[in-house]
C-alpha atoms as a PDB file:
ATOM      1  CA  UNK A   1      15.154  41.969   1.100  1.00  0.00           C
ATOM      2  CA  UNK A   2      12.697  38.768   0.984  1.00  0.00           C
ATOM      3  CA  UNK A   3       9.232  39.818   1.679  1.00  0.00           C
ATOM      4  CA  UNK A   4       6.513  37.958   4.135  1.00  0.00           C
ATOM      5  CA  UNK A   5       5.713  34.433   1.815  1.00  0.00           C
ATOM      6  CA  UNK A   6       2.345  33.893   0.947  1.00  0.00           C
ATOM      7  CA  UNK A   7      -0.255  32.882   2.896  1.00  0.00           C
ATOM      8  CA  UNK A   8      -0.929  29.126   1.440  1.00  0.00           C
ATOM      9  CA  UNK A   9       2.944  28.322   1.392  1.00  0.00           C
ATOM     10  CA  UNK A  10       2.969  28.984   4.968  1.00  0.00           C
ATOM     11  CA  UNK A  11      -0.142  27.400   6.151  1.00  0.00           C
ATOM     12  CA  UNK A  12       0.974  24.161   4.083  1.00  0.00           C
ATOM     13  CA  UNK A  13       4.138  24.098   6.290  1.00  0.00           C
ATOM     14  CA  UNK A  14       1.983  24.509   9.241  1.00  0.00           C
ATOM     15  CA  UNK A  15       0.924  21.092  11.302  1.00  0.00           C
ATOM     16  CA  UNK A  16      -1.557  22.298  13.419  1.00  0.00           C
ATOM     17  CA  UNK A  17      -3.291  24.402  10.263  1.00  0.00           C
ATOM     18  CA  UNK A  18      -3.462  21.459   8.205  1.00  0.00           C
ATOM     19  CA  UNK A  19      -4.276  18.798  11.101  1.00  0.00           C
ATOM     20  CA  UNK A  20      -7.222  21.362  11.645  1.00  0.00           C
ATOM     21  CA  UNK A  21      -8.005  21.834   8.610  1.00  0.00           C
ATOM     22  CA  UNK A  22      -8.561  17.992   7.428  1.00  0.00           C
ATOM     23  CA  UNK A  23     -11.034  17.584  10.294  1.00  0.00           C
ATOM     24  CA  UNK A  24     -12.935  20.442   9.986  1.00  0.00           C
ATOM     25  CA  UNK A  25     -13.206  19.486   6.311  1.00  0.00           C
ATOM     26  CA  UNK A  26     -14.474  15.803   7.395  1.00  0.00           C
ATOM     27  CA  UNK A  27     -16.645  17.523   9.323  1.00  0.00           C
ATOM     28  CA  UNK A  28     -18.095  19.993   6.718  1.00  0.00           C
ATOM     29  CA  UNK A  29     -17.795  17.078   3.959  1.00  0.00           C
ATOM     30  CA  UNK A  30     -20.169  14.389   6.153  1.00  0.00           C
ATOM     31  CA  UNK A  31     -22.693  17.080   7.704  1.00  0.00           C
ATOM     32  CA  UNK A  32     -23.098  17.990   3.486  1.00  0.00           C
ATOM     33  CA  UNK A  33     -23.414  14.205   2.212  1.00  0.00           C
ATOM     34  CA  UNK A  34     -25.621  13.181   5.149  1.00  0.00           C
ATOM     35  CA  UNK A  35     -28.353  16.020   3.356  1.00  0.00           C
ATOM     36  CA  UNK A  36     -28.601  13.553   0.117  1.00  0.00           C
ATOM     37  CA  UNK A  37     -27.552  10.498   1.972  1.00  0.00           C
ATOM     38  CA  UNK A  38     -26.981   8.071   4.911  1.00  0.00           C
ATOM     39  CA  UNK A  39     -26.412   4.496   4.829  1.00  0.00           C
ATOM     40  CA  UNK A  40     -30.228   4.217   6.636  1.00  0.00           C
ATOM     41  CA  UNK A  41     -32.780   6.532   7.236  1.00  0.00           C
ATOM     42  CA  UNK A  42     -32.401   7.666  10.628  1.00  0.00           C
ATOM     43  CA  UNK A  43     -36.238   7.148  11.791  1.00  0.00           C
ATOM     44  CA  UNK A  44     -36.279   3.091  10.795  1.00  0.00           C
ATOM     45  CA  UNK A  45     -36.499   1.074  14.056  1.00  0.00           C
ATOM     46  CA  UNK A  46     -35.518  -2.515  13.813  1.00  0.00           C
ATOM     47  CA  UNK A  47     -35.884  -4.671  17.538  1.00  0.00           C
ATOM     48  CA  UNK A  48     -34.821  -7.647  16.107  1.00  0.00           C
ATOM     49  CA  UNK A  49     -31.548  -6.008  15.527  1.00  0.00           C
ATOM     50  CA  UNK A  50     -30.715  -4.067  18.414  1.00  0.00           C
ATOM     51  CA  UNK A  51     -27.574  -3.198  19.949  1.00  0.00           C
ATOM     52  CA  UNK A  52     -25.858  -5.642  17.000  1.00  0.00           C
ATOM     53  CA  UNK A  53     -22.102  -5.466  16.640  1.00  0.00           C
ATOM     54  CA  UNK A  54     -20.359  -3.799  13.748  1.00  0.00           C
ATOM     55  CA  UNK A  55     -20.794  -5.184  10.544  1.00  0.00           C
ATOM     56  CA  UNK A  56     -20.892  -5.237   6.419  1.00  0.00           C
ATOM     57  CA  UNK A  57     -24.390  -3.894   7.083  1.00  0.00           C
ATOM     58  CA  UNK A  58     -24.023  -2.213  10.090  1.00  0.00           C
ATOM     59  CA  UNK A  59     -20.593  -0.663   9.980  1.00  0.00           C
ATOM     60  CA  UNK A  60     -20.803   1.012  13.420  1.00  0.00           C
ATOM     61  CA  UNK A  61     -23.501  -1.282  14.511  1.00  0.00           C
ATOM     62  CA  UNK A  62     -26.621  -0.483  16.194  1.00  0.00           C
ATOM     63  CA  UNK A  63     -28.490   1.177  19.359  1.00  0.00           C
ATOM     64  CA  UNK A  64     -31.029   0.465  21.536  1.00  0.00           C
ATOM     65  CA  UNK A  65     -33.949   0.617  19.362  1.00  0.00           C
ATOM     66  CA  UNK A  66     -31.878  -0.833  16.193  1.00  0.00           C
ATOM     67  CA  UNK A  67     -30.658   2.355  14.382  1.00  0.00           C
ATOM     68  CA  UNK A  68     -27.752   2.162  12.524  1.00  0.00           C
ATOM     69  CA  UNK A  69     -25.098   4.322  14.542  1.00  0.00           C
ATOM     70  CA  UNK A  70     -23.227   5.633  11.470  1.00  0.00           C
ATOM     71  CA  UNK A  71     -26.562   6.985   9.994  1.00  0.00           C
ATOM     72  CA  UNK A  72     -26.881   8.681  13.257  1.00  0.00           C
ATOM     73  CA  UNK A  73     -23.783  10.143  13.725  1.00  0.00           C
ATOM     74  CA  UNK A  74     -24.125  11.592   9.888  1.00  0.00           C
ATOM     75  CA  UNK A  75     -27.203  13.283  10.303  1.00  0.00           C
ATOM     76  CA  UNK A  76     -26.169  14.511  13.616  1.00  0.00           C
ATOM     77  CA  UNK A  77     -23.207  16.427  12.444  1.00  0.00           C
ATOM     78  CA  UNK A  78     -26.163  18.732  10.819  1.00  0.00           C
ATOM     79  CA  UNK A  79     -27.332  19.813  14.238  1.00  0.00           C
ATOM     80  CA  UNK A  80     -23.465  20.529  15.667  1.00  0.00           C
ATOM     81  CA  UNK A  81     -22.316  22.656  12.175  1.00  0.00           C
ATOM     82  CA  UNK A  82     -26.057  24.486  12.402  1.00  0.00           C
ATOM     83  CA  UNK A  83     -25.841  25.766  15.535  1.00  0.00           C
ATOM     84  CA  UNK A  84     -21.823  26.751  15.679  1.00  0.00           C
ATOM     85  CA  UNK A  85     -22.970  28.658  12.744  1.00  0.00           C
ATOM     86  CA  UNK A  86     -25.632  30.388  14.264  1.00  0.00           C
ATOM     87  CA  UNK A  87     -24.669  30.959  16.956  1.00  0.00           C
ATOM     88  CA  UNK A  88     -21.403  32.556  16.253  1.00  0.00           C
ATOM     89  CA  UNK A  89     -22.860  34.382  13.268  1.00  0.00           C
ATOM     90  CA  UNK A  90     -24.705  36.025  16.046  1.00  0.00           C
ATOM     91  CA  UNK A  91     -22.266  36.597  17.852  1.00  0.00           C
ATOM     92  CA  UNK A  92     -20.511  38.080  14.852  1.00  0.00           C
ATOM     93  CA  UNK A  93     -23.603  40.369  13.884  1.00  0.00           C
ATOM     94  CA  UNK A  94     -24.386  41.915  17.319  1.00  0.00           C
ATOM     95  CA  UNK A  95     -20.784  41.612  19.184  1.00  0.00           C
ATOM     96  CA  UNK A  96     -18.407  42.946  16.929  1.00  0.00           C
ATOM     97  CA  UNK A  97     -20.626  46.067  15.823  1.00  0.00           C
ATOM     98  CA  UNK A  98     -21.229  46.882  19.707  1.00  0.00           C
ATOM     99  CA  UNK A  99     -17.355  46.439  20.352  1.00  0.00           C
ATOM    100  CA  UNK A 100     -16.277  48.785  17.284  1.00  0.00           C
ATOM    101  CA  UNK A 101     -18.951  51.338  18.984  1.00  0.00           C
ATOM    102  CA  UNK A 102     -17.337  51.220  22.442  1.00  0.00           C
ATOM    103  CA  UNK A 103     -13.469  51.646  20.881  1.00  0.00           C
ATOM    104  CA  UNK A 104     -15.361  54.158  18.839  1.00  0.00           C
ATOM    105  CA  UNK A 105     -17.459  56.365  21.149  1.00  0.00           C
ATOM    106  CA  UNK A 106     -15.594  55.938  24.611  1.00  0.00           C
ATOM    107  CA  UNK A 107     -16.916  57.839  27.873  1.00  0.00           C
ATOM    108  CA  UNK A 108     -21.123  56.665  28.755  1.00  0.00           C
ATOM    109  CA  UNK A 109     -21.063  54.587  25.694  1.00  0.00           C
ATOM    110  CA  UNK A 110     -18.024  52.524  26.091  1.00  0.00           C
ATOM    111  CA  UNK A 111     -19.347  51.792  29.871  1.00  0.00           C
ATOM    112  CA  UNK A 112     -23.045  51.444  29.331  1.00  0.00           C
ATOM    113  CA  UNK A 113     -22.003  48.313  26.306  1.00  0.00           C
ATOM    114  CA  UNK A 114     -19.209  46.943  28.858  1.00  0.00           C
ATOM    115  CA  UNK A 115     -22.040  46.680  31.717  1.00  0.00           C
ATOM    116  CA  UNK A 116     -24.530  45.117  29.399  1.00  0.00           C
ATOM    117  CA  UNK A 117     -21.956  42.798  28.611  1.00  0.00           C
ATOM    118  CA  UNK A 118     -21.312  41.810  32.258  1.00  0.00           C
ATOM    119  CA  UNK A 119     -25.215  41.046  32.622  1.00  0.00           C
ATOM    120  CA  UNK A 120     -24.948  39.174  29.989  1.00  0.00           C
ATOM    121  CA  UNK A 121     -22.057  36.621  31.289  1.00  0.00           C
ATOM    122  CA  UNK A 122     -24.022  36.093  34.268  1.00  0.00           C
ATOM    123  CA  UNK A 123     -26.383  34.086  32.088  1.00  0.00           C
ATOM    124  CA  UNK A 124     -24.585  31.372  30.262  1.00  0.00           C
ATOM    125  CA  UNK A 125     -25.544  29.049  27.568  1.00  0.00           C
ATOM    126  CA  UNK A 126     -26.766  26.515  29.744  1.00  0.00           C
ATOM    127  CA  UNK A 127     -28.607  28.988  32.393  1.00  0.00           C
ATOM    128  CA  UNK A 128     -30.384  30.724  29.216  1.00  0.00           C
ATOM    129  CA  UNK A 129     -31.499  27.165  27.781  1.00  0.00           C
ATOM    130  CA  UNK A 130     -33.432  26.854  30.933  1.00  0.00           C
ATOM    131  CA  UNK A 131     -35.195  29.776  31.022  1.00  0.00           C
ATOM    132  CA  UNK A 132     -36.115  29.567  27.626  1.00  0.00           C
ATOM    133  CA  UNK A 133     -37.207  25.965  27.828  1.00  0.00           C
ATOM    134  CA  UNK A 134     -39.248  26.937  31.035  1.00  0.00           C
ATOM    135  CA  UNK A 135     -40.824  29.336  28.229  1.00  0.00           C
ATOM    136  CA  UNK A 136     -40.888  28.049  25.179  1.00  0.00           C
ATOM    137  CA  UNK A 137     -39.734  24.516  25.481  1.00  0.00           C
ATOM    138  CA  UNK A 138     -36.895  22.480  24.394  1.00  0.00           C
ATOM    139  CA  UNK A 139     -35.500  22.305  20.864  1.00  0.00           C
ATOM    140  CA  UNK A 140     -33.025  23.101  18.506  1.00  0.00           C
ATOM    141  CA  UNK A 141     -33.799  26.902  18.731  1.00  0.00           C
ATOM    142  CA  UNK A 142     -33.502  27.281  22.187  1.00  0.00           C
ATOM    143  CA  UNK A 143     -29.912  26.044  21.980  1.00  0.00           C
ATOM    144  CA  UNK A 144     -29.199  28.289  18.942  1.00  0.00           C
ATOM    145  CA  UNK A 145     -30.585  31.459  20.857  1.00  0.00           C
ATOM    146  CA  UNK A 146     -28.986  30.208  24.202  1.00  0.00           C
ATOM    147  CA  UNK A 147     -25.270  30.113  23.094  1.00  0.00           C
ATOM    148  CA  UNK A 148     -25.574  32.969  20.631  1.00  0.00           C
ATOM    149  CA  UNK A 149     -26.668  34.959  23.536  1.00  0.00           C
ATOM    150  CA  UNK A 150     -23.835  33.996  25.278  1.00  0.00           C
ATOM    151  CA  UNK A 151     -21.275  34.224  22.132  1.00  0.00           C
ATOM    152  CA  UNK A 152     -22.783  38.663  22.170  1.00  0.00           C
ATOM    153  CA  UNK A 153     -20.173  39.741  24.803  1.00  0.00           C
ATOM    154  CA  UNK A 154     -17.199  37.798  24.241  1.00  0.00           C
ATOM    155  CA  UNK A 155     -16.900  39.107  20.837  1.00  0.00           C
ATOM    156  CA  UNK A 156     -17.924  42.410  22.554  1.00  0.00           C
ATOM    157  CA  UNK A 157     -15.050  41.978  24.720  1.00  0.00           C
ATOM    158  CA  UNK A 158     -12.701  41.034  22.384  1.00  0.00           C
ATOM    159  CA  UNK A 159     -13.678  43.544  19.533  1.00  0.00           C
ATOM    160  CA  UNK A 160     -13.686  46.517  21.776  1.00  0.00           C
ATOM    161  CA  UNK A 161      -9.554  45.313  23.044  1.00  0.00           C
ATOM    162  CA  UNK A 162      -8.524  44.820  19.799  1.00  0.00           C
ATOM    163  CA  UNK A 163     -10.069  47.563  18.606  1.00  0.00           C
ATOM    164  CA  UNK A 164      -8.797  50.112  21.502  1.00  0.00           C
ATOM    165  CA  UNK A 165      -5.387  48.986  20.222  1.00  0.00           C
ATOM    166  CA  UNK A 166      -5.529  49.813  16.701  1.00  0.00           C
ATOM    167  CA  UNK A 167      -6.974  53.440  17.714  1.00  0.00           C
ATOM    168  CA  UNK A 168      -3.731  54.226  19.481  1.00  0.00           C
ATOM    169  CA  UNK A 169      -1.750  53.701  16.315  1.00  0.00           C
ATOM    170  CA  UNK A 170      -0.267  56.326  14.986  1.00  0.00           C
ATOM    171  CA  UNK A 171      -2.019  55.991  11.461  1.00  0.00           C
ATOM    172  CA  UNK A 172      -5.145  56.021  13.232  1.00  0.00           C
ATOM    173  CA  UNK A 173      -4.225  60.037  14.641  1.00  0.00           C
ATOM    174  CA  UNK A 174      -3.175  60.890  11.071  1.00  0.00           C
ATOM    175  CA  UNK A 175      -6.765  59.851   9.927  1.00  0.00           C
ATOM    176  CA  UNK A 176      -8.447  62.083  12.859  1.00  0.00           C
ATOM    177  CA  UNK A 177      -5.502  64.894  11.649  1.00  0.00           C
ATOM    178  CA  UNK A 178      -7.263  64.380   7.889  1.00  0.00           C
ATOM    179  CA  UNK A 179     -10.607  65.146   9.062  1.00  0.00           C
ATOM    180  CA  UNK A 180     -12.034  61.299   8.617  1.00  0.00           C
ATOM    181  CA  UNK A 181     -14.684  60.765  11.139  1.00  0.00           C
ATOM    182  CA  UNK A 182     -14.825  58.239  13.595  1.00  0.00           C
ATOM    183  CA  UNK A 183     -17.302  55.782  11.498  1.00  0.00           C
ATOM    184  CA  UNK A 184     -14.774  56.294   8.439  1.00  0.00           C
ATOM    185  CA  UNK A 185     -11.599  55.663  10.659  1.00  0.00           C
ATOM    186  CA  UNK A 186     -13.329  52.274  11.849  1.00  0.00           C
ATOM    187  CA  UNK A 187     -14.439  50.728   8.230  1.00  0.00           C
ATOM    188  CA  UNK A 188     -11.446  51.633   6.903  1.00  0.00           C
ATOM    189  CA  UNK A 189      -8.842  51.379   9.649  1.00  0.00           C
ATOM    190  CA  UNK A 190     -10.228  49.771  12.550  1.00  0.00           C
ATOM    191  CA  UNK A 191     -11.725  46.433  11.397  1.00  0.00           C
ATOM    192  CA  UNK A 192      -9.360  45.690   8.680  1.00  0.00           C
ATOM    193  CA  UNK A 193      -6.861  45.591  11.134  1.00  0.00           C
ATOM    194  CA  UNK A 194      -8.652  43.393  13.734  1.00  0.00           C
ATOM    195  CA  UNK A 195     -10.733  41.296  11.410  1.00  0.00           C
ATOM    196  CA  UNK A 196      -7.644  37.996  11.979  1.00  0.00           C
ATOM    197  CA  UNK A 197      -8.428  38.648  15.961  1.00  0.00           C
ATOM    198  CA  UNK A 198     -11.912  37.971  15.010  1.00  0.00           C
ATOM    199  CA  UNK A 199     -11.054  34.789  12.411  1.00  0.00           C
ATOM    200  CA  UNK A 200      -9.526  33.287  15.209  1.00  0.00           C
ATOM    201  CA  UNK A 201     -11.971  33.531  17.572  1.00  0.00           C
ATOM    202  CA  UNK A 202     -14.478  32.576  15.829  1.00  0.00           C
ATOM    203  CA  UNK A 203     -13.021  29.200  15.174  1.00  0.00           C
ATOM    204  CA  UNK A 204     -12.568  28.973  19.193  1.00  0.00           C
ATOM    205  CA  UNK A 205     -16.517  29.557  20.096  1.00  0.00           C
ATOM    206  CA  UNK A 206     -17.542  27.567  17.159  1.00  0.00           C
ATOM    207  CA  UNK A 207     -15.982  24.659  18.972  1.00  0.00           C
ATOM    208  CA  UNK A 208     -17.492  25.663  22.218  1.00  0.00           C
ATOM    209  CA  UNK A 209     -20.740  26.385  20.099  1.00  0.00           C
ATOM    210  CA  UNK A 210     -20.506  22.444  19.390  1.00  0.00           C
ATOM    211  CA  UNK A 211     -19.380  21.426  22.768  1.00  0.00           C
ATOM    212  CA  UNK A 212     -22.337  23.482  24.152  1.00  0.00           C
ATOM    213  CA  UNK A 213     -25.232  22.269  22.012  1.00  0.00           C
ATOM    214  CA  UNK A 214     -24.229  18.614  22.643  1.00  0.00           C
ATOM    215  CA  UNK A 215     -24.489  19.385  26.393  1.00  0.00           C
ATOM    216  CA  UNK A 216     -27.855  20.803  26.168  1.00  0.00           C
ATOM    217  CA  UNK A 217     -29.130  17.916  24.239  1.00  0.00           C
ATOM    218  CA  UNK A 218     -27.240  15.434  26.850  1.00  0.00           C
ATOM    219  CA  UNK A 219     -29.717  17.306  29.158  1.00  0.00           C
ATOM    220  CA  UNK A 220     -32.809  17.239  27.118  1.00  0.00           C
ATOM    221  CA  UNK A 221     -32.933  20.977  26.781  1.00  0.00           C
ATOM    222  CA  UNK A 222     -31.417  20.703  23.289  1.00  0.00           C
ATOM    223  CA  UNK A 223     -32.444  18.999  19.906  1.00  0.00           C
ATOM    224  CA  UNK A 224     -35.746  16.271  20.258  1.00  0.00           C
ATOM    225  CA  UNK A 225     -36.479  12.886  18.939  1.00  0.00           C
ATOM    226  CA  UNK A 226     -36.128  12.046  16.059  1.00  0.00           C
ATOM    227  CA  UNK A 227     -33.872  14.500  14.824  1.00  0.00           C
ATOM    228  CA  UNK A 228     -30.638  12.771  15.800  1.00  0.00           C
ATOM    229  CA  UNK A 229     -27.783  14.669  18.237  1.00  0.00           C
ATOM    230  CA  UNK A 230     -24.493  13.498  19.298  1.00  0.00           C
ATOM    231  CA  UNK A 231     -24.966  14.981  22.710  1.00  0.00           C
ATOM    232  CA  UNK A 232     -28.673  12.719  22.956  1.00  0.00           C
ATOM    233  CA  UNK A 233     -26.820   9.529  21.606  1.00  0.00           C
ATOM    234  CA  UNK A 234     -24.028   9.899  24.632  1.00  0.00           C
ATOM    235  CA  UNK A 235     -27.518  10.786  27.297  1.00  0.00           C
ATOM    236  CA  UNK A 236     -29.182   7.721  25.539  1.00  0.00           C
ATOM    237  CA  UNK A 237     -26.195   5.143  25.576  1.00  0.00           C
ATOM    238  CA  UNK A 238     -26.237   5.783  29.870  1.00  0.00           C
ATOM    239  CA  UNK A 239     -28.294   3.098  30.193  1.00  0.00           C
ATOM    240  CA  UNK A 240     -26.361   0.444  28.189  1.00  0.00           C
ATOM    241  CA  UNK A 241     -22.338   1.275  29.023  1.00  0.00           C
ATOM    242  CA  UNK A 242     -21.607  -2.379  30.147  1.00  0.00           C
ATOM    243  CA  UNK A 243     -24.002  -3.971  27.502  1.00  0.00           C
ATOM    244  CA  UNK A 244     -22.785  -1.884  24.566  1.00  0.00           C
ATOM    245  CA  UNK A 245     -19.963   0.592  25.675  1.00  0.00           C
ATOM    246  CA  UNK A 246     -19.683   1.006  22.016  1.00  0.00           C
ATOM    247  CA  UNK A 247     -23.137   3.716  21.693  1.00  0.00           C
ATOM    248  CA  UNK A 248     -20.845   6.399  23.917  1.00  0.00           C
ATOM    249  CA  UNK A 249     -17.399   5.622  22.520  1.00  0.00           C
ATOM    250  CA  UNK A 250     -18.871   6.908  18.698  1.00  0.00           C
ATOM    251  CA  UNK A 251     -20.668  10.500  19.286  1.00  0.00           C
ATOM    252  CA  UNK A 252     -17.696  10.684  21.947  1.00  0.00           C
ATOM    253  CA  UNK A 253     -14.994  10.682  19.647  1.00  0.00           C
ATOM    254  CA  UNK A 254     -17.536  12.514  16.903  1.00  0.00           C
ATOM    255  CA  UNK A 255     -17.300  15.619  19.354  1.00  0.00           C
ATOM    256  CA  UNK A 256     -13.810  15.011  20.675  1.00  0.00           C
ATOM    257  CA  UNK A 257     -12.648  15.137  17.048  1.00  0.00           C
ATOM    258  CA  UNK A 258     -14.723  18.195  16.189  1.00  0.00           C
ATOM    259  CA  UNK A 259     -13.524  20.055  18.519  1.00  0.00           C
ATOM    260  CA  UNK A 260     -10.202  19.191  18.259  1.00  0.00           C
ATOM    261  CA  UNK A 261     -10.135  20.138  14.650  1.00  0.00           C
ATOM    262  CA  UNK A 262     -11.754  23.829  15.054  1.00  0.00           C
ATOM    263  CA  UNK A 263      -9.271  24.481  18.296  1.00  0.00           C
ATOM    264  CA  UNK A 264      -6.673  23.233  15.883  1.00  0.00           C
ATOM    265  CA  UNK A 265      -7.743  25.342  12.841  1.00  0.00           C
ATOM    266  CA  UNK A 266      -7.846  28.362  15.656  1.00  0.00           C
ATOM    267  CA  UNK A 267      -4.419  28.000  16.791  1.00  0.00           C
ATOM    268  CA  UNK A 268      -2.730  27.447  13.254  1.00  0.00           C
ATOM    269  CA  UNK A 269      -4.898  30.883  11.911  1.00  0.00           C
ATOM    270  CA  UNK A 270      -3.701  32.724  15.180  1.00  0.00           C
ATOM    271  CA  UNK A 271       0.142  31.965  14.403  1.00  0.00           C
ATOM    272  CA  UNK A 272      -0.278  32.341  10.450  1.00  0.00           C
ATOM    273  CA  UNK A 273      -2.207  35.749  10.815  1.00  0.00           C
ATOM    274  CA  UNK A 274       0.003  37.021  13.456  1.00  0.00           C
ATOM    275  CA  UNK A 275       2.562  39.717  11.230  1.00  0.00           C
ATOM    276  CA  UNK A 276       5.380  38.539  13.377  1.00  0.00           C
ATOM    277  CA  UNK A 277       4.958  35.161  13.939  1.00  0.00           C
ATOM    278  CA  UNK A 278       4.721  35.513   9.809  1.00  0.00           C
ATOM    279  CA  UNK A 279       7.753  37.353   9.858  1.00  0.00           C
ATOM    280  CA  UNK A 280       9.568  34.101  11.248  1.00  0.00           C
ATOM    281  CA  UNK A 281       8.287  31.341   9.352  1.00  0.00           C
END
């Protein structure tokens, strides 16, 4: 009997996985060059030139003050990969290890995590920017710290599920029958097991990570002048939609296509890491 095929020669096959994949790539690939280069430095202001068309020297053309779009939309990619990285790493570090521990423990502290978790949704991303601007002011942190706050209980949620699952399984009694202990059974049992749940949703709230921050800087809670944002360019480009409908149809399309690519990437992992859905291909 023909076992599973490997992982690559499926995902090759799979449209969505590589569709995904080539746009998260493009993504990765300009936020990297934009670090050692951009066709102008984002800070140069040139009147004269404003809102000019595309061109040789302008490829995307120019905005209000006479920035070259294309330099802006490289350098802004920085901000959007930063924070989904963040912000799901903390996720990652504070959700998943609280989720494991309420599979885990049951009873007072299965509860007492769920609860916190429910206090925590009534906050989200955008509610906690506030508050922390009203404290701290607006920046690049606050949006970090706002959606990583608010990426804690969904993998919380979602850990502790998955997690409940695998401790059903019958290999999971034979390890309690062996005399493993409950940390033991998790490390070695528990996570492996859920750790393609957790792939997958990580690539879904690192698109809503991204969709998020470019919200909070449409609103002026997120990044500030002059670090360029995609969500800032689309707040900033209000004013001239009949002059230059051009300055909101670029970091538009920049998020459209970001997220598009991660939600992609997400749905292509989910079907390649699923054991049946592997089974069929």
């Amino acid at each position: 009997m023909q076992g599973p095929e490997p992982f690559m020669r499926r995902a090759w096959r799979h449209p969505s996985f590589v569709l995904g994949g080539v746009l998260v790539l493009l993504l990765v690939v300009c936020a990297g060059l934009s670090f050692f280069w951009s066709p102008y430095p984002v800070g140069d202001i040139d009147i004269p030139n404003k809102l000019a068309l595309p061109s040789a020297a302008h490829w995307m053309g120019t905005d209000s003050l006479g920035r070259d779009i294309g330099s802006l939309l490289l350098v802004g990619s920085q901000n959007s990969l930063l924070v989904g990285f963040i912000a799901v790493g903390m996720g990652l570090g504070v959700g998943v290890p609280l989720g494991l521990l309420a599979a885990a423990r049951r009873g007072w502290v299965d509860e007492v995590i769920m609860r916190a978790s429910d206090f925590t949704f009534a906050f989200p991303a955008l509610l906690s920017a506030i508050m922390l601007t009203a404290i701290h002011g607006p920046g690049l942190v606050v949006s970090i710290v706002a959606i990583g706050i608010f990426n804690i209980p969904v993998f919380a949620r979602i850990t502790r599920a998955a997690a409940q699952a695998v401790w059903s399984r019958d290999y999971t009694a034979a390890a309690r029958a062996a005399g493993k202990g409950p940390l033991a059974i998790t490390w070695h049992h528990v996570f492996p097991n859920i750790a393609s749940v957790l792939i997958v949703q990580a690539t879904i709230q690192f698109a809503i990570a991204i969709l998020a921050e470019a919200a909070l800087s449409y609103l002026g809670l997120g990044t500030q002048p002059p670090q360029p944002s995609w969500g800032r360019m689309l707040n900033e480009a209000q004013s001239q939609m009949f002059q230059a409908p051009l300055l909101a149809v670029y970091p538009g399309v920049a998020i459209a296509l970001a997220v598009l690519g991660l939600n992609l990437l997400g749905d292509g992992l989910r079907d390649l890491l699923d054991p049946k859905l592997a089974r069929q291909r």
